[in-house]
Protein backbone atom coordinates (compact mmCIF):
# COMPACT_ATOMS: atom_id res chain seq x y z
CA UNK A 1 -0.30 -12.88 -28.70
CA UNK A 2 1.51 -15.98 -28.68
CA UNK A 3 0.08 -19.23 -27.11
CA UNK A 4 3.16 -18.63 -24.14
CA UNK A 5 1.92 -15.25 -23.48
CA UNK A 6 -1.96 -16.48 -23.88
CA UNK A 7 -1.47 -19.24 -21.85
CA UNK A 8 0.22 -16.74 -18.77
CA UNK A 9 -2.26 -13.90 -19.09
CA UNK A 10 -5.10 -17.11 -18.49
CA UNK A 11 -3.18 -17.95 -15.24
CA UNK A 12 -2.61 -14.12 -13.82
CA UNK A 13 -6.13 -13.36 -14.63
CA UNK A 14 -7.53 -16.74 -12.04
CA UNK A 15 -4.68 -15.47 -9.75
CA UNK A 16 -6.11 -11.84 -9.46
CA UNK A 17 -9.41 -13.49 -8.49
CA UNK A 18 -7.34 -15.58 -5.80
CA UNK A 19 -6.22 -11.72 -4.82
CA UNK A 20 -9.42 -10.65 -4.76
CA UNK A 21 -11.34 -13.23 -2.62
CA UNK A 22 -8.30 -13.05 0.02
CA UNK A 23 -8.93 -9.15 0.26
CA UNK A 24 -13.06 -9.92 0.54
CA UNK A 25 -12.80 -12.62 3.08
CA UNK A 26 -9.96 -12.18 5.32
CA UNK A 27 -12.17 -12.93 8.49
CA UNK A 28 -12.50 -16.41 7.01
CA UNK A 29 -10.65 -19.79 6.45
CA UNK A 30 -8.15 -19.22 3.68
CA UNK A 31 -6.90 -22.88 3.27
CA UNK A 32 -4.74 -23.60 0.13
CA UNK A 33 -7.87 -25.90 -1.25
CA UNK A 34 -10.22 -23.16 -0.82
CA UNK A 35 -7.83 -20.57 -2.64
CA UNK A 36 -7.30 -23.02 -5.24
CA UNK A 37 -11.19 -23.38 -5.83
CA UNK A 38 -11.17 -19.33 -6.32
CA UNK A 39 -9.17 -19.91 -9.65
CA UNK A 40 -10.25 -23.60 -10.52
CA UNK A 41 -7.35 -25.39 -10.16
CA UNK A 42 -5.88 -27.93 -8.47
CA UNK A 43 -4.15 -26.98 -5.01
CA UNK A 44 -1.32 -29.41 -5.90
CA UNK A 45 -0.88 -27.14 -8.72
CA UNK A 46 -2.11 -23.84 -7.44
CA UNK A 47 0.88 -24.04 -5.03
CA UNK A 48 3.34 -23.80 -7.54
CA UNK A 49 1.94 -21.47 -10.46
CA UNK A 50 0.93 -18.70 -7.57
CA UNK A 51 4.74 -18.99 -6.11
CA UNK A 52 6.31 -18.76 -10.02
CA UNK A 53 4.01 -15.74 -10.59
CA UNK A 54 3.73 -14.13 -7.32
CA UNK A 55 7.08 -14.59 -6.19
CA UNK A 56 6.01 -15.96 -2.86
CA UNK A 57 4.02 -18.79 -1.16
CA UNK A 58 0.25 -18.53 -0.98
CA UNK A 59 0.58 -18.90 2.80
CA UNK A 60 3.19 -15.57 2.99
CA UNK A 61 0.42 -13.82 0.99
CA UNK A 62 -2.10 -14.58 3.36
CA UNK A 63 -0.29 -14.11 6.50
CA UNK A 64 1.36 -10.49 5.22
CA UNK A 65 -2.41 -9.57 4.22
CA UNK A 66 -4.38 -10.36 7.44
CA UNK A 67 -1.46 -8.92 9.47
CA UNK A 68 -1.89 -5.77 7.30
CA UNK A 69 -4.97 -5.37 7.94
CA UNK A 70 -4.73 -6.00 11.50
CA UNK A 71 -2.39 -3.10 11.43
CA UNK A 72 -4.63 -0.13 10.26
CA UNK A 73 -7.37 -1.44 12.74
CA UNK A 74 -4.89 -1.27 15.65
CA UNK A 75 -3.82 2.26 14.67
CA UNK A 76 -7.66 3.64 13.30
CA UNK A 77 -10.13 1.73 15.90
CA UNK A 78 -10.21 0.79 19.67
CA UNK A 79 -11.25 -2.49 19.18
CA UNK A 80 -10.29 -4.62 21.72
CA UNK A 81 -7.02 -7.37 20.36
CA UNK A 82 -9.47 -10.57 20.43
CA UNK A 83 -11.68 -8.74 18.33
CA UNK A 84 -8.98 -7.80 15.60
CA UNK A 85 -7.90 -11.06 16.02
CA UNK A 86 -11.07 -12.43 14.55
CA UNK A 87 -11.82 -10.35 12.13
CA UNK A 88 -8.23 -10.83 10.07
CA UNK A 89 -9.07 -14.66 10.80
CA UNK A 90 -6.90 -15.84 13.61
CA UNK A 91 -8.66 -18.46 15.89
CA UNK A 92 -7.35 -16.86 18.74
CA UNK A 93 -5.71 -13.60 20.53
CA UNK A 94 -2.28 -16.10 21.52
CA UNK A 95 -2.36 -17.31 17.54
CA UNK A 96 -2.26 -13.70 16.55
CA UNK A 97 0.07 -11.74 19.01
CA UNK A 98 2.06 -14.77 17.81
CA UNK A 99 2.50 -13.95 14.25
CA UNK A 100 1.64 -10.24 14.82
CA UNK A 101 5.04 -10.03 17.07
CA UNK A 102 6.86 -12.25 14.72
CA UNK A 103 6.32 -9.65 11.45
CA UNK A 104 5.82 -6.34 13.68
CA UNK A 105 8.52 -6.95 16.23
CA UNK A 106 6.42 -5.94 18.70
CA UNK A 107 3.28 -6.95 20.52
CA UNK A 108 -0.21 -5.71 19.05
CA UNK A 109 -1.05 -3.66 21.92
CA UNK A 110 2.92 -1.78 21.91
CA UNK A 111 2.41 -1.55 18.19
CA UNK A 112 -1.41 0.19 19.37
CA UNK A 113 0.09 2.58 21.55
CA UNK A 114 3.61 3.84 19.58
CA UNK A 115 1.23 4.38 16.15
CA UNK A 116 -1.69 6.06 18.09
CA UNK A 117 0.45 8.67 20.34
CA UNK A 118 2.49 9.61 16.90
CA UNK A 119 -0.97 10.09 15.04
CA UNK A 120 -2.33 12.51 18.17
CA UNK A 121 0.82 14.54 18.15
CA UNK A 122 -0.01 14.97 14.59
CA UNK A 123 -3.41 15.28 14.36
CA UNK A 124 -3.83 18.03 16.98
CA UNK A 125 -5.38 20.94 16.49
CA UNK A 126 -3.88 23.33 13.73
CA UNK A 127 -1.48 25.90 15.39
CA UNK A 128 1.18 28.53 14.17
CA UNK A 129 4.34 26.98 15.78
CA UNK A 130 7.11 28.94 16.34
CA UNK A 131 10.57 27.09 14.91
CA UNK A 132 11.73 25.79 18.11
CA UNK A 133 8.08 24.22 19.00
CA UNK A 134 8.56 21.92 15.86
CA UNK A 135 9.87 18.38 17.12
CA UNK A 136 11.35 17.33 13.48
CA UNK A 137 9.15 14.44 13.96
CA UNK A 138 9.73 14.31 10.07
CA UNK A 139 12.35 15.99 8.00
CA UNK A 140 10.83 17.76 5.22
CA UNK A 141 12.98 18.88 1.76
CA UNK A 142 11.77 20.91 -1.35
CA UNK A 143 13.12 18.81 -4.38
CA UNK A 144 12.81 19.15 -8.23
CA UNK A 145 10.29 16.36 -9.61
CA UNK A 146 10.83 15.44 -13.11
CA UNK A 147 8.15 14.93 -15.11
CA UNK A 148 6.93 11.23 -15.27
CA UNK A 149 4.36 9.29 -17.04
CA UNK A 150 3.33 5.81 -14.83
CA UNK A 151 1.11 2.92 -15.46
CA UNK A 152 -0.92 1.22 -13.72
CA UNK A 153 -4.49 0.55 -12.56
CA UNK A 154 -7.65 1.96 -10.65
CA UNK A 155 -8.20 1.63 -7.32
CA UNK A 156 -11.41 3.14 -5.59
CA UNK A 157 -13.01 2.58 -2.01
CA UNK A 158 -10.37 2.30 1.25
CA UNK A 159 -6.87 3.67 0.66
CA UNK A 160 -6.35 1.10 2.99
CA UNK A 161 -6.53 -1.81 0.52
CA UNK A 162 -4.52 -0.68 -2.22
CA UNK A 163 -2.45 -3.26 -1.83
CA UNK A 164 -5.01 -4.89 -3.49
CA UNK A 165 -4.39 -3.53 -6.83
CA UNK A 166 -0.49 -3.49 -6.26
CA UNK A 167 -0.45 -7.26 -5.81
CA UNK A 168 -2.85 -7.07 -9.39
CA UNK A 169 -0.54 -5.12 -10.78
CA UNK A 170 2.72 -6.82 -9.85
CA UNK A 171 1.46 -9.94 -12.02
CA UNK A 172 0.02 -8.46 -14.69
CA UNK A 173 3.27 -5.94 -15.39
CA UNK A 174 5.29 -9.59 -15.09
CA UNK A 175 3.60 -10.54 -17.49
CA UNK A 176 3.80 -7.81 -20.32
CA UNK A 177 7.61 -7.65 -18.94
CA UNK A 178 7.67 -4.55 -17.48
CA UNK A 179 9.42 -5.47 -14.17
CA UNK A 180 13.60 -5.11 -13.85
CA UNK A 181 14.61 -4.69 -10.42
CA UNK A 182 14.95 -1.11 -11.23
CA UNK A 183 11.28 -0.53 -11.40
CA UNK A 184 9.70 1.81 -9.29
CA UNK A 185 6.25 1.88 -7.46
CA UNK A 186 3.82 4.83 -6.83
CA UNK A 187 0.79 5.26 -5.12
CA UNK A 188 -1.56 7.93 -6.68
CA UNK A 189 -4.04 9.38 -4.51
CA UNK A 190 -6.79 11.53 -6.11
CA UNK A 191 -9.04 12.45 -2.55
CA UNK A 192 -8.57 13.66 1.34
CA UNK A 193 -10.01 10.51 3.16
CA UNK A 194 -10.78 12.75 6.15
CA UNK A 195 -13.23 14.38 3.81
CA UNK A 196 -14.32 11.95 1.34
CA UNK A 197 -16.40 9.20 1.79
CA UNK A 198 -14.36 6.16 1.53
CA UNK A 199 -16.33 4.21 -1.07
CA UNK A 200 -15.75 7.47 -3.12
CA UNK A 201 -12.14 7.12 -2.73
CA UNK A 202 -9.74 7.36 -5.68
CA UNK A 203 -6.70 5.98 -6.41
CA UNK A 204 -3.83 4.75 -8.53
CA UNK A 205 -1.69 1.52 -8.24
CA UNK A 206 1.22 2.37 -10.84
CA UNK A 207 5.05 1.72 -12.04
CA UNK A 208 7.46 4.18 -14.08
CA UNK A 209 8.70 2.69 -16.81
CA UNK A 210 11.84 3.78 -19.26
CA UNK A 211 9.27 3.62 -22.34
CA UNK A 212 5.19 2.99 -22.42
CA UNK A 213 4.62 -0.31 -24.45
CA UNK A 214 2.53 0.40 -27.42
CA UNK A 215 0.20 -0.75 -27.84
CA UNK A 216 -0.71 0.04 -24.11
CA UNK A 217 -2.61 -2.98 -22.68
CA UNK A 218 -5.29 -2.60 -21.73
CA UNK A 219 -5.88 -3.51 -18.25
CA UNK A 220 -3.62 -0.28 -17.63
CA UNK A 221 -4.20 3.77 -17.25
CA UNK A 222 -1.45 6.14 -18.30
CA UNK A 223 -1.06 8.72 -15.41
CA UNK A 224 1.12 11.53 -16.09
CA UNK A 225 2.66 14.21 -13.41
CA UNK A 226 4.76 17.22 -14.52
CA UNK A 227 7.83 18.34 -13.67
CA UNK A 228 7.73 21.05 -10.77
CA UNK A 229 8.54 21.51 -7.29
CA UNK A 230 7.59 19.24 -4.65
CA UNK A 231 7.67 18.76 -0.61
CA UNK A 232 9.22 15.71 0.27
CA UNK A 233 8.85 13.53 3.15
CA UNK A 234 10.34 9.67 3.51
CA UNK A 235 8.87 7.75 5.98
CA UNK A 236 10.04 4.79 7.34
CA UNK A 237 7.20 2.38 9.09
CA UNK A 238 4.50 0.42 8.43
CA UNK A 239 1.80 1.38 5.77
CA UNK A 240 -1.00 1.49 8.22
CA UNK A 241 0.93 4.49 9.86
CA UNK A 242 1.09 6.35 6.64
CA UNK A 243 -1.60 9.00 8.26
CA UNK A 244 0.38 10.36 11.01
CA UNK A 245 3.44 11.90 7.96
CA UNK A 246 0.27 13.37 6.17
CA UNK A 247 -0.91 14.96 9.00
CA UNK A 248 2.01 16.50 9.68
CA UNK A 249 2.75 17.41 6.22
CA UNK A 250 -0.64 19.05 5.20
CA UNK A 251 -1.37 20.19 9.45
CA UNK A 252 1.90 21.13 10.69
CA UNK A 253 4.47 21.86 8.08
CA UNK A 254 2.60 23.57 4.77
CA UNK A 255 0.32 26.09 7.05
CA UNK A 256 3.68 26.70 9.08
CA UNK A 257 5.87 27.47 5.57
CA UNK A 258 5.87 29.76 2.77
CA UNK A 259 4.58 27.39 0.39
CA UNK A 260 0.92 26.84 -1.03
CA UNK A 261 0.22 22.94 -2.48
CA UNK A 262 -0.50 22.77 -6.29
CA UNK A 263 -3.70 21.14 -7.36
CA UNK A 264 -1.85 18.26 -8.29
CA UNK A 265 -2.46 14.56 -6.46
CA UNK A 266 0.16 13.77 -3.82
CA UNK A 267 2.01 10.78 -5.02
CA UNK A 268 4.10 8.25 -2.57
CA UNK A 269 6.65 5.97 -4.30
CA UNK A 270 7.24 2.71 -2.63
CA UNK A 271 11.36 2.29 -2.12
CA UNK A 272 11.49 -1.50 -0.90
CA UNK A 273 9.55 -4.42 -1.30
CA UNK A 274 6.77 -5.30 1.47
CA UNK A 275 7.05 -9.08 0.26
CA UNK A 276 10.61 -9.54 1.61
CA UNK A 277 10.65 -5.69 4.05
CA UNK A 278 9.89 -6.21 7.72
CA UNK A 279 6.93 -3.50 8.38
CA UNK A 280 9.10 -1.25 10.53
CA UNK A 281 12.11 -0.95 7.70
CA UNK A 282 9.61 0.00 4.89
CA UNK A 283 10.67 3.27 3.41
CA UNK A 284 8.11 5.53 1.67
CA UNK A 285 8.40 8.83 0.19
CA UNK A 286 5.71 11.00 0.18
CA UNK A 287 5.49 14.19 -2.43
CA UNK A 288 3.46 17.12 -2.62
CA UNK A 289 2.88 19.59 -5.63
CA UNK A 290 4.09 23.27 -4.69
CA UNK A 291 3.07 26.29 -6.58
């Protein structure tokens, strides 16, 4: 490794464990002193290395994480907006209906109530529907997967905070030069979190590649998925809402067609970038293994 790359994979490794205390504190004060304490460094500095390497301020990192998570407890818990409000870190309800509106387009509580009445529709008990009962809330299509092999790393606990590993991973593929702005993203996820408990969760962050670097290094795992038929849904929204397309794909549209799901993970590939992707325009497409 030469001193340029040495010197690089120094600073990404401190910068993962900025990542990393964001993701375990976001209740708290995430100043740009503090941050800079995470990874020993200067916050004069810190400013600039994390905006080289991350492609964005600290402060947009922050923000687009607390407002994240925000998100999936508006959609999964009743918790009352103050209480949200603290525990992503906002002083107060007017600070955070401020920059939740400003990102979401919409107000916490009308961002509440659209996510929640789409996830009951789905979520309702399983029926046979006849073909005029189904609303087309999503528009599902049998494709032909080719087979892929992706890189990437582990994540485990909350689906929810993937986006942990995906900001990792965005770094450290910078810096073995893996990243073209053709690359694509996929989420691999190994378990049912309606069944599993979510500490047991499994998951991977990844990227497809034209050709695996050799060697492989080795902060990554090699994933591969075969070439087959898949069910394919694109949704456009907000990760937090991600639930409500499963559970119509896997509740409402496999039971309903003539289709069984392979034992194969269900993979979503990411088609536009959250850093610079209002919430409501991101586009992911969700595939499932068919037999």
């Amino acid at each position: 490794m030469t001193t340029k790359a040495s010197t690089l994979s120094h600073y990404i490794h401190r910068l993962n464990q900025v990542i990393d205390y964001i993701y375990n504190n976001i209740d708290s004060e995430l100043d740009v002193i503090t941050l800079a304490e995470q990874c020993h460094m200067s916050s004069y500095h810190f400013h600039r290395v994390y905006r080289s390497i991350a492609g964005e301020t600290i402060n947009v990192t922050v923000r687009r994480m607390r407002l994240q998570f925000a998100a999936g407890m508006l959609i999964r818990t009743q918790y009352p907006i103050a209480k949200v409000a603290k525990l992503t870190g906002y002083a107060s309800i007017e600070a955070f209906s401020r920059a939740f509106s400003q990102r979401y387009k919409q107000s916490p509580s009308q961002f509440r109530q659209q996510e929640q009445a789409k996830a009951r529709y789905c979520a309702a008990d399983f029926y046979i529907m006849n073909v005029e009962e189904d609303s087309n809330m999503f528009t599902v299509e049998i494709d032909n997967t080719e087979a892929m092999s992706l890189i990437g790393l582990d994540h485990s606990g909350d689906y929810m905070q993937i986006g942990q590993a995906f900001e990792k991973l965005n770094m450290l593929a910078q810096q073995h030069g893996l990243l073209s702005e053709n690359t694509r993203f996929f989420g691999i996820y190994f378990d049912d979190p309606q069944t599993i408990e979510t500490q047991q969760l499994r998951a991977l962050a990844t990227i497809l590649v034209p050709e695996l670097p050799t060697p492989l290094p080795p902060e990554f795992s090699i994933f591969s998925l075969p070439k087959g038929r898949t069910a394919t849904l694109l949704h456009q929204g907000d990760y937090a809402s991600l639930e409500t397309p499963y559970e119509y794909l896997f509740g409402q549209w496999l039971p309903n067609s003539h289709f069984e799901a392979a034992d194969i993970p269900v993979i979503e590939e990411y088609l536009n970038d959250v850093r610079d992707t209002q919430p409501c325009e991101l586009l992911t497409r969700i595939s499932c293994y068919l037999n």
